[in-house]
PDB file of N, CA and C in Angstrom:
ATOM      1  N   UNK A   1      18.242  -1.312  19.961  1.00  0.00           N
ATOM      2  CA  UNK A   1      16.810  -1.197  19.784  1.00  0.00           C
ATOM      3  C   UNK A   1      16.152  -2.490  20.282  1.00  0.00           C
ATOM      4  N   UNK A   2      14.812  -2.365  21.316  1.00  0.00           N
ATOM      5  CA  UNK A   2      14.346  -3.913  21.685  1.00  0.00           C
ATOM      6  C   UNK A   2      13.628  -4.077  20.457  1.00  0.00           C
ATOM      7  N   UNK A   3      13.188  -5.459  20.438  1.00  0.00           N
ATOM      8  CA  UNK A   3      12.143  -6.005  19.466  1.00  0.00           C
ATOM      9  C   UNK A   3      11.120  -5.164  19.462  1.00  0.00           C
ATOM     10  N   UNK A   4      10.392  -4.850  20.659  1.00  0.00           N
ATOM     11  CA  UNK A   4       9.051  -4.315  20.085  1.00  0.00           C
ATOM     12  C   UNK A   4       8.666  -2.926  20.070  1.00  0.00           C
ATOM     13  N   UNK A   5      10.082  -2.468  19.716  1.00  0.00           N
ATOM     14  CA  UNK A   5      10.555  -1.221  19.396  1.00  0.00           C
ATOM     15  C   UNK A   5      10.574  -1.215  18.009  1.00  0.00           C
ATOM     16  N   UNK A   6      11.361  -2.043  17.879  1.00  0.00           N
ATOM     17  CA  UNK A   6      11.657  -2.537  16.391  1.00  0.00           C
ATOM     18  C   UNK A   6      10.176  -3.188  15.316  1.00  0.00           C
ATOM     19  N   UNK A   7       9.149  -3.595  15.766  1.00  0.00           N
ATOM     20  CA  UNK A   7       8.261  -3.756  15.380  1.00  0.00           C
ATOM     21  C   UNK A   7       6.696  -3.874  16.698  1.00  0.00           C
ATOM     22  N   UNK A   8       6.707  -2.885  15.970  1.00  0.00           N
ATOM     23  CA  UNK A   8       5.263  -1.978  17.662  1.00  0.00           C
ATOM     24  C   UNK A   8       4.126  -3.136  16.875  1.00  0.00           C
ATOM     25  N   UNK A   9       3.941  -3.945  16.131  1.00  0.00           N
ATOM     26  CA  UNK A   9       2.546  -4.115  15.597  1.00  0.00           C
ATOM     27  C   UNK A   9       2.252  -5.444  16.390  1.00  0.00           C
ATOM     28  N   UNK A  10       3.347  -5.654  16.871  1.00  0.00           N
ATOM     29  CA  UNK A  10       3.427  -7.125  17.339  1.00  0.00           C
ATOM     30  C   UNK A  10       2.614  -6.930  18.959  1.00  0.00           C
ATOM     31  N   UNK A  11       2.592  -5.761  19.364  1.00  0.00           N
ATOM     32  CA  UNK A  11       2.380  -5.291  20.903  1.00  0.00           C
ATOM     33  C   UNK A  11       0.339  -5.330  21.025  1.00  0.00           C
ATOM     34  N   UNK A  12       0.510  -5.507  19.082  1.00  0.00           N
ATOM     35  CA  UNK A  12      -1.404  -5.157  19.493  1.00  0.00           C
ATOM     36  C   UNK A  12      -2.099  -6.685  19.272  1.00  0.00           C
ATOM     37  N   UNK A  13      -2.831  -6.408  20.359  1.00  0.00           N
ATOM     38  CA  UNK A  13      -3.410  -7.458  21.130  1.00  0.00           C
ATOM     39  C   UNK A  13      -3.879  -9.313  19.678  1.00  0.00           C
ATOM     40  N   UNK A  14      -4.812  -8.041  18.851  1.00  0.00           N
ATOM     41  CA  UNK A  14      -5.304  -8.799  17.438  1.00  0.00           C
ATOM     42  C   UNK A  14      -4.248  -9.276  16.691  1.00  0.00           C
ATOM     43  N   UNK A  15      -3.583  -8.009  16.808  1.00  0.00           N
ATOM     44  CA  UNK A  15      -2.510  -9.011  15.295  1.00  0.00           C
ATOM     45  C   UNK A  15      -1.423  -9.742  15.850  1.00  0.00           C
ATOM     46  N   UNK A  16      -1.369  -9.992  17.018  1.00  0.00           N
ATOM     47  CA  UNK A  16      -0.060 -11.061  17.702  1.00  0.00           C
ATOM     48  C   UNK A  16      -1.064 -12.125  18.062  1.00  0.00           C
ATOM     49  N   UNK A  17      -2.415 -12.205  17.652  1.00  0.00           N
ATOM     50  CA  UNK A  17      -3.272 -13.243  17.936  1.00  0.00           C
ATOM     51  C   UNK A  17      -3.695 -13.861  16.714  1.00  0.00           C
ATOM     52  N   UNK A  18      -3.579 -13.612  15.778  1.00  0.00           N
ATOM     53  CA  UNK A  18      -3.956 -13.789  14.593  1.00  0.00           C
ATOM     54  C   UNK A  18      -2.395 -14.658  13.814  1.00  0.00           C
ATOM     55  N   UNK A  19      -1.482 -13.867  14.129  1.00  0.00           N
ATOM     56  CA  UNK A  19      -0.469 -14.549  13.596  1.00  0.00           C
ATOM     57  C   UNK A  19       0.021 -15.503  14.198  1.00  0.00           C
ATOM     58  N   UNK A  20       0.089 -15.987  15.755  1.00  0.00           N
ATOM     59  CA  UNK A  20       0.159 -16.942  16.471  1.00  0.00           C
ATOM     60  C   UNK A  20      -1.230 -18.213  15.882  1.00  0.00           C
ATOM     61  N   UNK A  21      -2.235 -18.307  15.681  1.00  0.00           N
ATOM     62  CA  UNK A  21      -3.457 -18.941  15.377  1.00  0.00           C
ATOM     63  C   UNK A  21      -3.201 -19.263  13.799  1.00  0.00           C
ATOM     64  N   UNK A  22      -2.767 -18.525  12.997  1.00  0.00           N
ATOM     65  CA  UNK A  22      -2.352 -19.221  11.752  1.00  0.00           C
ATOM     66  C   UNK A  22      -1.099 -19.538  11.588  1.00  0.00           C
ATOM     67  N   UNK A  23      -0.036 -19.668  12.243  1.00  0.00           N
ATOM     68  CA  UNK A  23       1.052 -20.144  11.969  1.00  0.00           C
ATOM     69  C   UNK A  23       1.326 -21.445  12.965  1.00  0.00           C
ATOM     70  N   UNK A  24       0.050 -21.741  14.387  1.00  0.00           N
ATOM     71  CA  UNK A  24      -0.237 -23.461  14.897  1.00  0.00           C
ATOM     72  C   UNK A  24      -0.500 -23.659  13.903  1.00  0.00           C
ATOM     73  N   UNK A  25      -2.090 -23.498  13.637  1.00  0.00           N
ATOM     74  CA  UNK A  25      -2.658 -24.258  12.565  1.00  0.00           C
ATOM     75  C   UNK A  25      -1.706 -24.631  11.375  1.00  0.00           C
ATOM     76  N   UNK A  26      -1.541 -23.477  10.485  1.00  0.00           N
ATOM     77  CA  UNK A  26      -0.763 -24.270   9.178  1.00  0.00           C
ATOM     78  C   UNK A  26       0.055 -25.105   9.641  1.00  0.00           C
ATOM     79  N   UNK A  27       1.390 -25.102  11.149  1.00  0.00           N
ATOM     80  CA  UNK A  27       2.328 -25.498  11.036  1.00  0.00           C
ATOM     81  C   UNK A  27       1.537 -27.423  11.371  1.00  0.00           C
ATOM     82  N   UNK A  28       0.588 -27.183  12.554  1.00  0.00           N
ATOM     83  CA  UNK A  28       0.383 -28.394  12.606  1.00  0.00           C
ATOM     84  C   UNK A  28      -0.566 -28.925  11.111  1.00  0.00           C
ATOM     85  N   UNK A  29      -0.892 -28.736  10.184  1.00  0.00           N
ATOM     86  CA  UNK A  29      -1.534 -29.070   9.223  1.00  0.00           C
ATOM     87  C   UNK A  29      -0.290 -29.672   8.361  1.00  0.00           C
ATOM     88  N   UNK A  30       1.020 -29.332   8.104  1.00  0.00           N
ATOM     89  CA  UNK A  30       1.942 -29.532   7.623  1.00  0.00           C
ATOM     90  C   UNK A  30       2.196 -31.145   8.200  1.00  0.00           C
ATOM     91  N   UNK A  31       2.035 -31.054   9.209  1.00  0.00           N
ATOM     92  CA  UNK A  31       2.406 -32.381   9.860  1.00  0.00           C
ATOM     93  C   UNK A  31       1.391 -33.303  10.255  1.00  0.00           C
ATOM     94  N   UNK A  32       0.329 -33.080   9.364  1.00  0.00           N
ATOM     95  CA  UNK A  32      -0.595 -34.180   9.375  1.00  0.00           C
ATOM     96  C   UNK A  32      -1.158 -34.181  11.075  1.00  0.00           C
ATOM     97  N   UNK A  33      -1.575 -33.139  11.588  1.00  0.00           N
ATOM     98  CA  UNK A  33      -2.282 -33.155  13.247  1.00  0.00           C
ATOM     99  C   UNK A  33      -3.380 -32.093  12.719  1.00  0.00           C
ATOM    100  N   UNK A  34      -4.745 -32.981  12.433  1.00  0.00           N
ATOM    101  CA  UNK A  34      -5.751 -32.289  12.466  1.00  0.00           C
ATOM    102  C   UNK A  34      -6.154 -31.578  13.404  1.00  0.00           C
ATOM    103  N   UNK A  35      -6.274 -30.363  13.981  1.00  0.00           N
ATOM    104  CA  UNK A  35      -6.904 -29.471  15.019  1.00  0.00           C
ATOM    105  C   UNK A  35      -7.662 -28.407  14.414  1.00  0.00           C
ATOM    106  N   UNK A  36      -8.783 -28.779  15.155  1.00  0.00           N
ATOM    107  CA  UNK A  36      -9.743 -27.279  14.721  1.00  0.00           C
ATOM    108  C   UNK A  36      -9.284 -25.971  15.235  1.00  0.00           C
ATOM    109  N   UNK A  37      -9.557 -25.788  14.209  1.00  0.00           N
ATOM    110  CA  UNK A  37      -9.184 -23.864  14.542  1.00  0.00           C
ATOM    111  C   UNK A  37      -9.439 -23.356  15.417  1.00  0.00           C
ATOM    112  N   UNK A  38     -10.182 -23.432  15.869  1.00  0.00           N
ATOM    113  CA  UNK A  38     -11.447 -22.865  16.958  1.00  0.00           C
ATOM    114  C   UNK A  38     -10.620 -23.256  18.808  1.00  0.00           C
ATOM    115  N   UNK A  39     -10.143 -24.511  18.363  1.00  0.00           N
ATOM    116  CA  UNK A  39      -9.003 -24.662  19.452  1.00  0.00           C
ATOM    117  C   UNK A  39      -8.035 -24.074  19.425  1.00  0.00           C
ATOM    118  N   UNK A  40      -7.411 -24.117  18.586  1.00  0.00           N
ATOM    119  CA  UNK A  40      -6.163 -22.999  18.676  1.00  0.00           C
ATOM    120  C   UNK A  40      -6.274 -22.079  18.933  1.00  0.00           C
ATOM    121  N   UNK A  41      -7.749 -21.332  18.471  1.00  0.00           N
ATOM    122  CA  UNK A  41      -8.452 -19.624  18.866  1.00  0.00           C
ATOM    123  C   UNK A  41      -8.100 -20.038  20.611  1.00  0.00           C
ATOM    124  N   UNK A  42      -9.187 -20.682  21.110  1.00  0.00           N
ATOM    125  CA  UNK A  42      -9.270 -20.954  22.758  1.00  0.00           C
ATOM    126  C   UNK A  42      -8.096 -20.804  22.733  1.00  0.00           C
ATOM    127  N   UNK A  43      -6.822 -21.568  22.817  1.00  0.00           N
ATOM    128  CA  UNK A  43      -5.824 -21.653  23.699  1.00  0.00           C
ATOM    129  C   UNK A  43      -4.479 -20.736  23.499  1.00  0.00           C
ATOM    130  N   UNK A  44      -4.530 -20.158  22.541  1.00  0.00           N
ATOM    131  CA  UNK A  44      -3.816 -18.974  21.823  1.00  0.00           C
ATOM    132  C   UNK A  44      -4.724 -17.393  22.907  1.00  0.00           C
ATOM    133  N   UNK A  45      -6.077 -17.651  23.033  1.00  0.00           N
ATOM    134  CA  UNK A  45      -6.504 -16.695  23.749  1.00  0.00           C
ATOM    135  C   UNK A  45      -6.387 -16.673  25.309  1.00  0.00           C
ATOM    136  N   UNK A  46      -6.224 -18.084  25.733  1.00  0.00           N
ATOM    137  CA  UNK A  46      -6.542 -18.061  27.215  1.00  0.00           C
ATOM    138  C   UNK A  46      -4.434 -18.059  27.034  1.00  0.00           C
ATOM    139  N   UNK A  47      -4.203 -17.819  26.712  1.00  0.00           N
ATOM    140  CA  UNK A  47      -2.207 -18.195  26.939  1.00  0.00           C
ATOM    141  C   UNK A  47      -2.164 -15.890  26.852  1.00  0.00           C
ATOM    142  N   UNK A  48      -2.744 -15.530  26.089  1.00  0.00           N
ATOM    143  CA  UNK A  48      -2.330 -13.844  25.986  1.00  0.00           C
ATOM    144  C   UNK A  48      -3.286 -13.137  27.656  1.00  0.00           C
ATOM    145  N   UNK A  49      -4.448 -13.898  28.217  1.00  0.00           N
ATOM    146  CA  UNK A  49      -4.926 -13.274  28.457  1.00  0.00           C
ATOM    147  C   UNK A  49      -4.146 -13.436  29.793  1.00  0.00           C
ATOM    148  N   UNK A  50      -3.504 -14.920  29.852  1.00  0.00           N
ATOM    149  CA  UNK A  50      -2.598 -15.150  31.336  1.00  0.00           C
ATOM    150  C   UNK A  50      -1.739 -13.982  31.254  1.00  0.00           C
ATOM    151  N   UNK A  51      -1.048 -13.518  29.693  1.00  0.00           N
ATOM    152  CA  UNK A  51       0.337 -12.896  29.733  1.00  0.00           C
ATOM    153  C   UNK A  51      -0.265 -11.597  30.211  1.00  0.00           C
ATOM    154  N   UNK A  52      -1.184 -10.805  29.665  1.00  0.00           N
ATOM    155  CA  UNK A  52      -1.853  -9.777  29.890  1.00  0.00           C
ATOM    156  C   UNK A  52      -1.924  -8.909  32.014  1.00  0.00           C
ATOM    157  N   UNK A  53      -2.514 -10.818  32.124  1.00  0.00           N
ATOM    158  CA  UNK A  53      -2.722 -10.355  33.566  1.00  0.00           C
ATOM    159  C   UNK A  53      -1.409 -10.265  34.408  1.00  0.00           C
ATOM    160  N   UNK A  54      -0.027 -11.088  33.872  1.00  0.00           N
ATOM    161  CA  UNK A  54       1.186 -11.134  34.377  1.00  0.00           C
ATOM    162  C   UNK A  54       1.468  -9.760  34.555  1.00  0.00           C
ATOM    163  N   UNK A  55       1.615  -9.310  33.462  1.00  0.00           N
ATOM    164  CA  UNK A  55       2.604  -7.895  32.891  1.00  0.00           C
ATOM    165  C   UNK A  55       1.756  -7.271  32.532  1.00  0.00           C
ATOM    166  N   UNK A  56       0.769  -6.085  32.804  1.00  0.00           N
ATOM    167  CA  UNK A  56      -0.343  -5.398  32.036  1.00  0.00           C
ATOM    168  C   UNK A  56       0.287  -4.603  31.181  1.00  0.00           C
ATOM    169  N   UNK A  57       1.766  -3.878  31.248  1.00  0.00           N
ATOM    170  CA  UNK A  57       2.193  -3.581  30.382  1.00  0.00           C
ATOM    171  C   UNK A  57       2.253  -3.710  28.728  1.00  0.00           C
ATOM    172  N   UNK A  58       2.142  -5.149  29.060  1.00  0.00           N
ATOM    173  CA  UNK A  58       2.780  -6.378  27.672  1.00  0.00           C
ATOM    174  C   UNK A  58       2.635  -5.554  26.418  1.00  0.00           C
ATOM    175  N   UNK A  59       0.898  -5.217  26.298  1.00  0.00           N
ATOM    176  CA  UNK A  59      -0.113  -5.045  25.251  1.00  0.00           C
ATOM    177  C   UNK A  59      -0.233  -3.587  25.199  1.00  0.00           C
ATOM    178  N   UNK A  60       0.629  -2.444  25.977  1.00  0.00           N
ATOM    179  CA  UNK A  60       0.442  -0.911  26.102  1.00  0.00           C
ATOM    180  C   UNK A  60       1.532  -0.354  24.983  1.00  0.00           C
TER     181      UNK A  60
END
């Protein structure tokens, strides 16, 4: 079975963006590297939208 066979929720666009954006943040908060959220939004978004245009598949 592949992974995202094994878990389809990961394939939608929001919730593999959401869990990527809180698990920088907390992880860098753990380690004392203040970053606004709002950056991590940007660069968590412009990194899916490269993958998107690679493979249009990715997110189907």
């Amino acid at each position: 079975m592949k992974f995202y066979e094994k878990y389809p929720i990961l394939k939608q666009k929001s919730f593999l963006s959401k869990v990527l954006i809180d698990t920088v943040y907390s992880t860098m908060a753990l380690e004392n590297q203040n970053v606004l959220k709002i950056k991590i939004i940007k660069i968590v978004d412009t990194i899916l939208k490269e993958r998107e245009l690679k493979d249009s598949a990715f997110f189907k």
